[in-house]
C-alpha atoms as a PDB file:
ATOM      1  CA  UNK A   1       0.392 -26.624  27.996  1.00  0.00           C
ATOM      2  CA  UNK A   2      -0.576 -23.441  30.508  1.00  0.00           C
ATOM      3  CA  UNK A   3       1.688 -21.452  28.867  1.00  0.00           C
ATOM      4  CA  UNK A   4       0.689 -22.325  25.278  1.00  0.00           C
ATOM      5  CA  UNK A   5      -3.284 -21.917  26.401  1.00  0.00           C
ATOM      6  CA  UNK A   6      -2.129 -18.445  28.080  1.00  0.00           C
ATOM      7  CA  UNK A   7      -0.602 -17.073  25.001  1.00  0.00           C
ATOM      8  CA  UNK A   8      -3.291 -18.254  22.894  1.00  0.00           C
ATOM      9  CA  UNK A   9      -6.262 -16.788  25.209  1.00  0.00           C
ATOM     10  CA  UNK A  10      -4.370 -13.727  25.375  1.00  0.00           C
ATOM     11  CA  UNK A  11      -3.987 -13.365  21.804  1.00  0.00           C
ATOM     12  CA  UNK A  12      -7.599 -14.426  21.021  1.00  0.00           C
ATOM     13  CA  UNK A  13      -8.597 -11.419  23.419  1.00  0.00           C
ATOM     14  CA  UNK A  14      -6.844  -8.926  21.665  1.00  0.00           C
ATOM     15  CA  UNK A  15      -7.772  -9.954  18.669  1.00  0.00           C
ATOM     16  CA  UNK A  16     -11.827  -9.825  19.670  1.00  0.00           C
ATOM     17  CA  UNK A  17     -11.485  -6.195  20.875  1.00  0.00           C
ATOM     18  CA  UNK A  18      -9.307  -5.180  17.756  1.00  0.00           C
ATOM     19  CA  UNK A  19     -12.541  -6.340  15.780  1.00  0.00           C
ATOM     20  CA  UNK A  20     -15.016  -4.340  18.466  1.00  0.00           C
ATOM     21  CA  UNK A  21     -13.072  -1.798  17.947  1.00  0.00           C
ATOM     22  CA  UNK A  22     -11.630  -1.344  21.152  1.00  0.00           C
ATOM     23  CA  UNK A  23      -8.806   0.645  23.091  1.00  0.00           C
ATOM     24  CA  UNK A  24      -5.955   0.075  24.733  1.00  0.00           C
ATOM     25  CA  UNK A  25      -6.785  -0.664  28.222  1.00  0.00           C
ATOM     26  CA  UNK A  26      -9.575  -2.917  26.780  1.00  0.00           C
ATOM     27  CA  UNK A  27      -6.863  -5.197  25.092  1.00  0.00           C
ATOM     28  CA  UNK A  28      -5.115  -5.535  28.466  1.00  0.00           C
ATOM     29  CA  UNK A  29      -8.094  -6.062  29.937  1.00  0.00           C
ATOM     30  CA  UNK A  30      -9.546  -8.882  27.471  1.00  0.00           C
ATOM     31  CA  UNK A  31      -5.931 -10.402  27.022  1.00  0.00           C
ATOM     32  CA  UNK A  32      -5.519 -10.841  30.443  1.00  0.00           C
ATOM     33  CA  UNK A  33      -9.003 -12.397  31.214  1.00  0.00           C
ATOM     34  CA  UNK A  34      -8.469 -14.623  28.097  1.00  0.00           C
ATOM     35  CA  UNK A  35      -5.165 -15.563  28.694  1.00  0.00           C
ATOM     36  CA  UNK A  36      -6.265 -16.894  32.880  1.00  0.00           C
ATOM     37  CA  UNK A  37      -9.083 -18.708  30.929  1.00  0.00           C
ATOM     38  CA  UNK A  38      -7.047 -19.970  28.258  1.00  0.00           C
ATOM     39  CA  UNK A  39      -4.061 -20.894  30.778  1.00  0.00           C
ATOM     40  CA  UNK A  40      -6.990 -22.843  33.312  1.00  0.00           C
ATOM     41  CA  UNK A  41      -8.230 -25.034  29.943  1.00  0.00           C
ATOM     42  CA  UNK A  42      -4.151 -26.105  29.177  1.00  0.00           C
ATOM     43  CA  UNK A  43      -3.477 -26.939  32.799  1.00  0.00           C
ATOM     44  CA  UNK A  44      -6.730 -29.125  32.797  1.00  0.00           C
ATOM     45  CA  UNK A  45      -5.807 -30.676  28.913  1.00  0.00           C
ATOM     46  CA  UNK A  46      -2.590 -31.331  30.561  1.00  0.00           C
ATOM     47  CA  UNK A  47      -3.237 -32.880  33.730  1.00  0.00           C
ATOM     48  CA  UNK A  48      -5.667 -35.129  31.766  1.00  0.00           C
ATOM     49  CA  UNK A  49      -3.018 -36.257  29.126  1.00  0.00           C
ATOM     50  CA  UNK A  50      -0.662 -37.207  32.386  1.00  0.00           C
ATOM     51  CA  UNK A  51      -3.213 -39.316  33.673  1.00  0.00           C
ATOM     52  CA  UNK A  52      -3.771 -40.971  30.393  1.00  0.00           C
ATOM     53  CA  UNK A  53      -0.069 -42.031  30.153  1.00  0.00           C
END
């Protein structure tokens, strides 16, 4: 699930600053911040589903 919310947080990121208009260092930049957020929310959504079962 980290991995999964990575990727997709990382892609979401690059994707806002392609729409803003952005450069290159700004996709890194929002890809990386997106993907740590993104990777935080599937760790939690997975430590939750392995206390469920």
């Amino acid at each position: 699930m980290t991995y999964i919310g990575f990727a997709l947080g990382a892609v979401w990121g690059v994707l806002l600053v392609i729409l803003r208009k952005g450069k290159r260092l700004d996709m890194l930049h929002y890809a990386a911040t997106f993907g740590i957020f993104g990777g935080l929310i599937g760790m939690i959504v997975g430590i939750v589903i392995a206390r469920m079962g």
